[in-house]
C-alpha atoms as a PDB file:
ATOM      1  CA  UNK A   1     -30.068  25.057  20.839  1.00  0.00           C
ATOM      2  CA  UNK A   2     -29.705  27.979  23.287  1.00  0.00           C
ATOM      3  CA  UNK A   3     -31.827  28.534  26.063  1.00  0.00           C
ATOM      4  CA  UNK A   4     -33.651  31.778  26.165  1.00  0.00           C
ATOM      5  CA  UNK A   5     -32.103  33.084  28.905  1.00  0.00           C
ATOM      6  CA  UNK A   6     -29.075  32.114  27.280  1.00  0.00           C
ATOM      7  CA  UNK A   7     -29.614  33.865  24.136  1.00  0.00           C
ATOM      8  CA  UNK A   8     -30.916  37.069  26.298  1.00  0.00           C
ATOM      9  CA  UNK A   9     -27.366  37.166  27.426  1.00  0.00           C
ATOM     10  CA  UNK A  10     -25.932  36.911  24.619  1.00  0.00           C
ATOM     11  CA  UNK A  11     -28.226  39.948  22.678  1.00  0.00           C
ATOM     12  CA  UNK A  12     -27.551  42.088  25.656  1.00  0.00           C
ATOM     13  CA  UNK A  13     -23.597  41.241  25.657  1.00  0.00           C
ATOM     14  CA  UNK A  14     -23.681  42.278  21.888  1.00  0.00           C
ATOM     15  CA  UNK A  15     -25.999  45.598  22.331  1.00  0.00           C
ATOM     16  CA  UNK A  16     -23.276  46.272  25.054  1.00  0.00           C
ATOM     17  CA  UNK A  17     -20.496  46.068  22.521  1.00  0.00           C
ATOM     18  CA  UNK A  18     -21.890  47.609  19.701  1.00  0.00           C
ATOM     19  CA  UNK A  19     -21.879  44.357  17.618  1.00  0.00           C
ATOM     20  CA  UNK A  20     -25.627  43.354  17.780  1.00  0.00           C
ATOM     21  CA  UNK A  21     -26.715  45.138  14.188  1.00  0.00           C
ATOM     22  CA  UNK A  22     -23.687  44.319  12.730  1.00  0.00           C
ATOM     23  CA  UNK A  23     -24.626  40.779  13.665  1.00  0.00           C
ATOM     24  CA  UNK A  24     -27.939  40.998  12.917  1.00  0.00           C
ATOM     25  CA  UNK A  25     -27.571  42.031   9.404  1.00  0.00           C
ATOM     26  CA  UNK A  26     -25.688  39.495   8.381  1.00  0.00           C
ATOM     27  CA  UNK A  27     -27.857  37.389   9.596  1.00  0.00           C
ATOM     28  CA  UNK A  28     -30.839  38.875   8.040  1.00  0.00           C
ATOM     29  CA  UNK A  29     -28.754  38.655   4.598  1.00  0.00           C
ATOM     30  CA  UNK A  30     -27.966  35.151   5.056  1.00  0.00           C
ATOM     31  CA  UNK A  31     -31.335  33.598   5.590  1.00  0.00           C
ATOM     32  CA  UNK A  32     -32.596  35.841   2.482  1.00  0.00           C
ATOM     33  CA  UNK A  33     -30.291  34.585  -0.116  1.00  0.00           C
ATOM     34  CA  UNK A  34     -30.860  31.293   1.072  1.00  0.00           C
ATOM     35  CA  UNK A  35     -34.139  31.491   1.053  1.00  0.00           C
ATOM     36  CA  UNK A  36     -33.770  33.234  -2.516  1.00  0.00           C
ATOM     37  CA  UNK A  37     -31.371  30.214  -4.055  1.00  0.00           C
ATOM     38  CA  UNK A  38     -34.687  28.414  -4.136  1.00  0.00           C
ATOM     39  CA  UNK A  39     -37.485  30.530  -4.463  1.00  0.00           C
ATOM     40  CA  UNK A  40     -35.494  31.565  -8.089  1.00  0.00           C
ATOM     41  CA  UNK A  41     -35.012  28.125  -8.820  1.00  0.00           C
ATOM     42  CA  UNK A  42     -38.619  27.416  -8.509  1.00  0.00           C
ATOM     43  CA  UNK A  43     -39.663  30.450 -10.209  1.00  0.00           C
ATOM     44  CA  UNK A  44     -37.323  29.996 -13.461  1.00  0.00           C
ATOM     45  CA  UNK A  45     -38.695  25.993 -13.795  1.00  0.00           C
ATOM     46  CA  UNK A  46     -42.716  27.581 -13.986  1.00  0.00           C
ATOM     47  CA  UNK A  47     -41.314  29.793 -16.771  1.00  0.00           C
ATOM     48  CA  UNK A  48     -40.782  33.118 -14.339  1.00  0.00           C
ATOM     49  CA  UNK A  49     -44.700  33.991 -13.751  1.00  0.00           C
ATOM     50  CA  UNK A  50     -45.697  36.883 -12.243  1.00  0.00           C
ATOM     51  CA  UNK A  51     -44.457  37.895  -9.458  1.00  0.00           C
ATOM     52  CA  UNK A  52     -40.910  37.239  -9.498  1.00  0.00           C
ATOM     53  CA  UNK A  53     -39.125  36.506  -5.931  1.00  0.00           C
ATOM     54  CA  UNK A  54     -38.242  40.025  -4.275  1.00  0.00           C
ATOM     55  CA  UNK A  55     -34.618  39.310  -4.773  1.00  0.00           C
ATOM     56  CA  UNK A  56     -35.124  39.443  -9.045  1.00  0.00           C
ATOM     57  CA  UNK A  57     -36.654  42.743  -8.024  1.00  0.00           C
ATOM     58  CA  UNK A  58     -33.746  43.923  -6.246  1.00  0.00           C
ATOM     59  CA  UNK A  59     -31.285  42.953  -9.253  1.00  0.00           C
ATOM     60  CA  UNK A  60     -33.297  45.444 -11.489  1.00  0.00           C
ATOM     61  CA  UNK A  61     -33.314  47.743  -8.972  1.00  0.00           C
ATOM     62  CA  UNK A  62     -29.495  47.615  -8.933  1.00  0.00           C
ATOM     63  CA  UNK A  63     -28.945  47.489 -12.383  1.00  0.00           C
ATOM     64  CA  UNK A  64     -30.467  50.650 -13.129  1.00  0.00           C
ATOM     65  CA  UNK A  65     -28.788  52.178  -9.986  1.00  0.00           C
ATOM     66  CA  UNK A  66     -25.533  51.823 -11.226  1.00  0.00           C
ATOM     67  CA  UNK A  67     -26.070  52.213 -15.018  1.00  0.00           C
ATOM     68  CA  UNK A  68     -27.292  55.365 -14.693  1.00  0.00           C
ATOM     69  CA  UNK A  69     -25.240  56.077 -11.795  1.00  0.00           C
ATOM     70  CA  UNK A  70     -28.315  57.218  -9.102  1.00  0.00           C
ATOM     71  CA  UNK A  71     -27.449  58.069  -6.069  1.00  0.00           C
ATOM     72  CA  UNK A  72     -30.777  58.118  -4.300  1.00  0.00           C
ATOM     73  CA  UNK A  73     -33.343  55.878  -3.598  1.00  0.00           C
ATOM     74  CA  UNK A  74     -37.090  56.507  -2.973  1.00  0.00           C
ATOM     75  CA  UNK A  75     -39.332  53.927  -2.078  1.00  0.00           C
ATOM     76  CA  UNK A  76     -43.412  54.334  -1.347  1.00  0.00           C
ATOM     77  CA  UNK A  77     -45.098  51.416   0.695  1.00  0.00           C
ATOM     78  CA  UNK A  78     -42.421  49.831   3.412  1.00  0.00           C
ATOM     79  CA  UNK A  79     -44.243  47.404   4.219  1.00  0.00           C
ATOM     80  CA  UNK A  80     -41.203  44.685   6.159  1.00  0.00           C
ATOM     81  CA  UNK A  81     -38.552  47.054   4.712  1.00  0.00           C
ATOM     82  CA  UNK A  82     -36.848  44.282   3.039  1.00  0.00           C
ATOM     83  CA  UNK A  83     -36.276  46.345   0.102  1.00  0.00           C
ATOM     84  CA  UNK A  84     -34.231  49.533   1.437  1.00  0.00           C
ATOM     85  CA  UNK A  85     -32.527  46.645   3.987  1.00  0.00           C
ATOM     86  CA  UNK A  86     -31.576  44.830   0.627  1.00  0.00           C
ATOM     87  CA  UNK A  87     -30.364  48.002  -0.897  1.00  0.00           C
ATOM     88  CA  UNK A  88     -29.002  49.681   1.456  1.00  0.00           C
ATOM     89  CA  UNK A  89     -25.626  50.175   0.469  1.00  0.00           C
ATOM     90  CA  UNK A  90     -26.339  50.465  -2.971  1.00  0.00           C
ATOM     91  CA  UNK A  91     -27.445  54.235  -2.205  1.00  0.00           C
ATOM     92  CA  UNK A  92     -26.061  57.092  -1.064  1.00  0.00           C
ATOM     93  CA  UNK A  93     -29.626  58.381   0.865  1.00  0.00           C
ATOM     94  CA  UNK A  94     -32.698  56.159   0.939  1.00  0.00           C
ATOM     95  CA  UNK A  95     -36.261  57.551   2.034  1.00  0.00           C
ATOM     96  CA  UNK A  96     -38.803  55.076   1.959  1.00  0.00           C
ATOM     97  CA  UNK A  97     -42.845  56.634   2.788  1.00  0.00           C
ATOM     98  CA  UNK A  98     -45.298  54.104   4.625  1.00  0.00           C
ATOM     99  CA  UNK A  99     -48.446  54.797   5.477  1.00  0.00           C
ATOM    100  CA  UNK A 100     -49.154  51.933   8.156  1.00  0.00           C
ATOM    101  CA  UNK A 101     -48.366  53.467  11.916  1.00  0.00           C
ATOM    102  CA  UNK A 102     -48.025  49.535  12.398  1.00  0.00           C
ATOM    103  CA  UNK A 103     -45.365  48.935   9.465  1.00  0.00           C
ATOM    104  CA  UNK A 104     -43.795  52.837  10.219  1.00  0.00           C
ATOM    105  CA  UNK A 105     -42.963  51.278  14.073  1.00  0.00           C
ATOM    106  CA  UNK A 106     -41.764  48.155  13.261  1.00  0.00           C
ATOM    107  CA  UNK A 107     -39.397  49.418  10.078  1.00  0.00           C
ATOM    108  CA  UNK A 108     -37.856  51.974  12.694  1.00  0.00           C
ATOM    109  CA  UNK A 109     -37.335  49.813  15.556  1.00  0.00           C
ATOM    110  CA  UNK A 110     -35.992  47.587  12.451  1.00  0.00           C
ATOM    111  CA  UNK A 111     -33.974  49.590   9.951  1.00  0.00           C
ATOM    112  CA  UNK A 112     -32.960  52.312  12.121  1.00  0.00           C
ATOM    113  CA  UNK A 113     -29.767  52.038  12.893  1.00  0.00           C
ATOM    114  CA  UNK A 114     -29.273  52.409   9.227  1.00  0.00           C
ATOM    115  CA  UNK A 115     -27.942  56.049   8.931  1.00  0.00           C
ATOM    116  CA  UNK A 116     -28.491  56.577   4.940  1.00  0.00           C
ATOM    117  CA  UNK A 117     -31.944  55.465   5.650  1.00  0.00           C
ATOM    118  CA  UNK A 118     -35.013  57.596   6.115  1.00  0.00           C
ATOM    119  CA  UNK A 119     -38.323  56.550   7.326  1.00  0.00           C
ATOM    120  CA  UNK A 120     -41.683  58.805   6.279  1.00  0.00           C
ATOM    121  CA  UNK A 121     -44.858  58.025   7.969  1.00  0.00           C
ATOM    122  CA  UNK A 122     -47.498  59.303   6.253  1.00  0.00           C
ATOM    123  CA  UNK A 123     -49.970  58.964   2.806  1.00  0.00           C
ATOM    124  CA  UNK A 124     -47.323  58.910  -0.045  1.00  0.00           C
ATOM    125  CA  UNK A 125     -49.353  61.040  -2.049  1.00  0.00           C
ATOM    126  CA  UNK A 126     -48.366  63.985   0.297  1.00  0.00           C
ATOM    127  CA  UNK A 127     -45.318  62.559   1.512  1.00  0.00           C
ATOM    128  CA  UNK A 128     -43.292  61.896  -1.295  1.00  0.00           C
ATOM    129  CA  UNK A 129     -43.595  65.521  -3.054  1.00  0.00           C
ATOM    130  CA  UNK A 130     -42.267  67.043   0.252  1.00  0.00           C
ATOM    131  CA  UNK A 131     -39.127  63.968  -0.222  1.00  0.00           C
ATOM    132  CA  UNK A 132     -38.563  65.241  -3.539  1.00  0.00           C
ATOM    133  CA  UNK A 133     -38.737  68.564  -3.012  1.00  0.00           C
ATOM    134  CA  UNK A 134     -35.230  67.502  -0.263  1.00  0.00           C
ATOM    135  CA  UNK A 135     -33.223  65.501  -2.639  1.00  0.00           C
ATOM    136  CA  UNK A 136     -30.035  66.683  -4.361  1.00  0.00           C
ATOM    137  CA  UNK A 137     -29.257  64.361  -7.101  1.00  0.00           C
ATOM    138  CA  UNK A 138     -30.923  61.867  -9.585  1.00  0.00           C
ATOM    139  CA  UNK A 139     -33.469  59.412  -7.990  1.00  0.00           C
ATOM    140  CA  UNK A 140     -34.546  56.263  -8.642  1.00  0.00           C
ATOM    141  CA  UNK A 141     -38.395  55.826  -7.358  1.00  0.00           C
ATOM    142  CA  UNK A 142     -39.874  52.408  -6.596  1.00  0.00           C
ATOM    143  CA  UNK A 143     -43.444  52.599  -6.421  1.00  0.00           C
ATOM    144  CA  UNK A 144     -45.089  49.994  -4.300  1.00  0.00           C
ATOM    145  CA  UNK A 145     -47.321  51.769  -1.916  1.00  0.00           C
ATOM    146  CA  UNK A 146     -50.983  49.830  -3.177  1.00  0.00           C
ATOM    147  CA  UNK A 147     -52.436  47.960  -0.306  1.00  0.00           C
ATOM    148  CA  UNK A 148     -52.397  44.078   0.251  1.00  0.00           C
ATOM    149  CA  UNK A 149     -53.404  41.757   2.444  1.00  0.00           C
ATOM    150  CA  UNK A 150     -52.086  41.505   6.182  1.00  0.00           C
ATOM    151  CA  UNK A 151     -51.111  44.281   8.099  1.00  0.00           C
ATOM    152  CA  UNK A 152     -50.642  47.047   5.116  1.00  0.00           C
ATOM    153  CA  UNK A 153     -53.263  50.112   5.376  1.00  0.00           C
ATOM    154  CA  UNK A 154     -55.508  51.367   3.147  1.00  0.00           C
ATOM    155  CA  UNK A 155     -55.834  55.075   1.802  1.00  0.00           C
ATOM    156  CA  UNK A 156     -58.483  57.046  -0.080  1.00  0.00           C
ATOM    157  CA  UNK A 157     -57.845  53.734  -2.793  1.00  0.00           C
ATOM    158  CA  UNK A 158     -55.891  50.628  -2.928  1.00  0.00           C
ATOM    159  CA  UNK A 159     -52.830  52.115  -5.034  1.00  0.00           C
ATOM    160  CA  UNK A 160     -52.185  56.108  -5.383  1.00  0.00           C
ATOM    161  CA  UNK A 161     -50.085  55.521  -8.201  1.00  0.00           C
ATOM    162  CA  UNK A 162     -51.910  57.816 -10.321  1.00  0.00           C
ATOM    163  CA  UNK A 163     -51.280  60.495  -7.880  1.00  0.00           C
ATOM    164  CA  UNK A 164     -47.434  59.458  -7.249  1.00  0.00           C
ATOM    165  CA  UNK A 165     -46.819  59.393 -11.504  1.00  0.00           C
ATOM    166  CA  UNK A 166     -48.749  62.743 -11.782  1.00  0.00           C
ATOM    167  CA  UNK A 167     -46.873  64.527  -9.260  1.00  0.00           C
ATOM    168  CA  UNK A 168     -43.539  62.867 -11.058  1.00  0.00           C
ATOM    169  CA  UNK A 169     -44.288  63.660 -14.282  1.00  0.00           C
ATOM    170  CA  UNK A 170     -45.533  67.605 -13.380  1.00  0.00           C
ATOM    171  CA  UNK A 171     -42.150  68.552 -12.529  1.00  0.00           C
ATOM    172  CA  UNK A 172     -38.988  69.322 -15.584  1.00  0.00           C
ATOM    173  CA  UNK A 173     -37.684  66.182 -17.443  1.00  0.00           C
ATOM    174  CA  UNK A 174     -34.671  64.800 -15.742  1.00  0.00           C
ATOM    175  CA  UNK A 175     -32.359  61.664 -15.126  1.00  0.00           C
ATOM    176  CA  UNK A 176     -34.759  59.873 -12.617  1.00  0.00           C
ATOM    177  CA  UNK A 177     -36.225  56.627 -13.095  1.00  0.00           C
ATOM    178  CA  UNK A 178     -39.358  55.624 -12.071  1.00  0.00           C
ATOM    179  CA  UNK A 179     -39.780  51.560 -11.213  1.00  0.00           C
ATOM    180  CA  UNK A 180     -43.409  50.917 -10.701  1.00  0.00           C
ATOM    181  CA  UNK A 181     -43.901  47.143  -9.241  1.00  0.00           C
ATOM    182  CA  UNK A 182     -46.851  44.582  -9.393  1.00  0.00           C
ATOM    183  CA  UNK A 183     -48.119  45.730 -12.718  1.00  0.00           C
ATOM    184  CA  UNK A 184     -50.107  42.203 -13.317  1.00  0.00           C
ATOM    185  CA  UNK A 185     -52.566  44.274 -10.877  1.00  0.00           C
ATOM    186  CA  UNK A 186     -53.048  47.431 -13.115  1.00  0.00           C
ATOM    187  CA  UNK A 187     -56.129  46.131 -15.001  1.00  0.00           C
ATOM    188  CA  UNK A 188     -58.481  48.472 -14.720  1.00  0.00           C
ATOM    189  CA  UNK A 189     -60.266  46.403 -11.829  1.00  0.00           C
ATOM    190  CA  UNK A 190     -59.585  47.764  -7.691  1.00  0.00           C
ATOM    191  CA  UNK A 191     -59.129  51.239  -8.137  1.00  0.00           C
ATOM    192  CA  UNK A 192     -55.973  50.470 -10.761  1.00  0.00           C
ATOM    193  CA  UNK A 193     -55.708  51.866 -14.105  1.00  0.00           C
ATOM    194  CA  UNK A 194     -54.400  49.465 -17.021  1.00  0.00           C
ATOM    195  CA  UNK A 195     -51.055  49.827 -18.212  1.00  0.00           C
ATOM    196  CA  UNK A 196     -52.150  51.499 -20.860  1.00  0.00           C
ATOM    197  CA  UNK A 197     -53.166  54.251 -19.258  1.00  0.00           C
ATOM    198  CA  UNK A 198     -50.317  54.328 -17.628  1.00  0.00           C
ATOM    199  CA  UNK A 199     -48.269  54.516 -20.889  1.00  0.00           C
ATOM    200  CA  UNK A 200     -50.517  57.085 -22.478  1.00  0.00           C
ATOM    201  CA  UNK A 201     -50.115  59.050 -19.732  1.00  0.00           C
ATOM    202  CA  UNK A 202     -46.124  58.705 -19.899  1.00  0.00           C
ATOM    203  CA  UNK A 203     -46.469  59.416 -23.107  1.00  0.00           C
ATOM    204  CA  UNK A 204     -48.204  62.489 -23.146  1.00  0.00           C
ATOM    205  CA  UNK A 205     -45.647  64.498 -20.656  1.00  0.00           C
ATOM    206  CA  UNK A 206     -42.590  62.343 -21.183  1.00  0.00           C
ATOM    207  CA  UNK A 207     -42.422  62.215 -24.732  1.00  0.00           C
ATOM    208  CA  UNK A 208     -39.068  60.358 -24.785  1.00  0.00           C
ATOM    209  CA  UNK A 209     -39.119  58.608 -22.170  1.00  0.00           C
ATOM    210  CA  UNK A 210     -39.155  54.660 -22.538  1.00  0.00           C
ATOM    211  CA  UNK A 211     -42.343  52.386 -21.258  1.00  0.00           C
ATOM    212  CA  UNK A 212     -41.218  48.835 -20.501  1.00  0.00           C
ATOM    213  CA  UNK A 213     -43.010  46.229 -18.529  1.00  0.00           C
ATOM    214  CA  UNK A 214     -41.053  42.968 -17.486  1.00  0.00           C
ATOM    215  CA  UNK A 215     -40.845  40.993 -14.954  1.00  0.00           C
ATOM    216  CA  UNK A 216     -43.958  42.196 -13.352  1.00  0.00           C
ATOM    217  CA  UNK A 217     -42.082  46.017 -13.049  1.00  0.00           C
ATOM    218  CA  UNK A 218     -42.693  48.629 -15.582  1.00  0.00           C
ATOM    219  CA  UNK A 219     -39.545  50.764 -16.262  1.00  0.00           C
ATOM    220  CA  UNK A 220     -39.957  54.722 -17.014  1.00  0.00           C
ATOM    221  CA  UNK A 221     -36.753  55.731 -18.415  1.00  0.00           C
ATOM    222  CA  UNK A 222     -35.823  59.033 -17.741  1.00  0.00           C
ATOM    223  CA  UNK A 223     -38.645  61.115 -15.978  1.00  0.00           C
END
């Protein structure tokens, strides 16, 4: 095991050549598909409860990234980042909206280095029309930005999703796909709507569009 001054050295020899991200990063994907290998494993012998590991996430993520051929990812609550760091060459620009000065600090000193990334600080109820109103190209939206325990903040309520989804669905029909996660917690109870309201309300501007929930993510196909 290295000392620390030891391993000081080493960071600052690798800063020096340009090589400590590059390190870094594959470090940071090692230890989470390792620690994904079981976390799965465990998850598909309970019968896959709610939630899945973040990595099952990730695959639908990906999957409807490249089947509908997005090139843009948007991403409300940043919370440790791992997300856009998972996905970040999946997507040709990725903007992710946190409303947490803490989180905001920590994902930047972080993530960027990342050049297709960009970082929002700010309540995603504000931030993420301004986003939108930047992108060129089909987006895929992950909607995440409900507060939790630890360090995350806490707006006006504990999830803005039914600002986020209104502001979505108020704009022309497109090819974007909105990927709403945790929706065990949409019960009515906390400041969440059910489901159901979510789906009539889908229903109601996006009269095509399909309304899936699995895997603890509902799926709004195309808004």
């Amino acid at each position: 095991m290295q000392s620390k001054p030891t391993r000081r050295l080493g960071i600052a020899l690798l800063r020096f050549a340009g090589l400590y991200h590059f390190f870094h990063d594959m470090r940071r994907d090692r230890q989470f598909r390792e620690s994904s290998r079981e976390r799965v494993t465990v998850w598909e012998n309970l019968g896959r409860p709610a939630p899945p590991p973040d990595i099952v996430k990730y695959a639908c993520i990906r999957r409807y990234a490249r089947s509908r051929k997005i090139p843009i990812f948007v991403e409300t609550g940043t919370f440790k980042g791992n997300a856009i760091f998972s996905l970040r060459n999946e997507f040709r620009e990725i903007h992710s909206i946190e409303l947490s000065e803490e989180l905001y600090v920590r994902a930047t000193k972080d993530l960027g280095h990342l050049k297709r990334v960009h970082l929002h600080l700010g309540d995603s109820t504000v931030e993420l029309p301004r986003v939108a109103a930047g992108l060129k190209g089909s987006a895929l939206y992950w909607l995440d930005g409900h507060f939790c325990s630890g360090p995350s903040a806490r707006g006006a309520k504990d999830t803005p999703i039914f600002e986020e989804l209104s502001f979505l669905l108020s704009r022309p029909p497109g090819d974007d796909v909105v990927l709403v996660d945790d929706a065990r917690l949409f019960s009515g109870r906390d400041g969440y709507p059910t489901v159901e309201e979510l789906r009539s309300m889908v229903a109601a501007k996006r009269p095509g569009a399909s309304f899936e929930v699995r895997d603890d993510i509902i799926r709004i196909v195309p808004v």
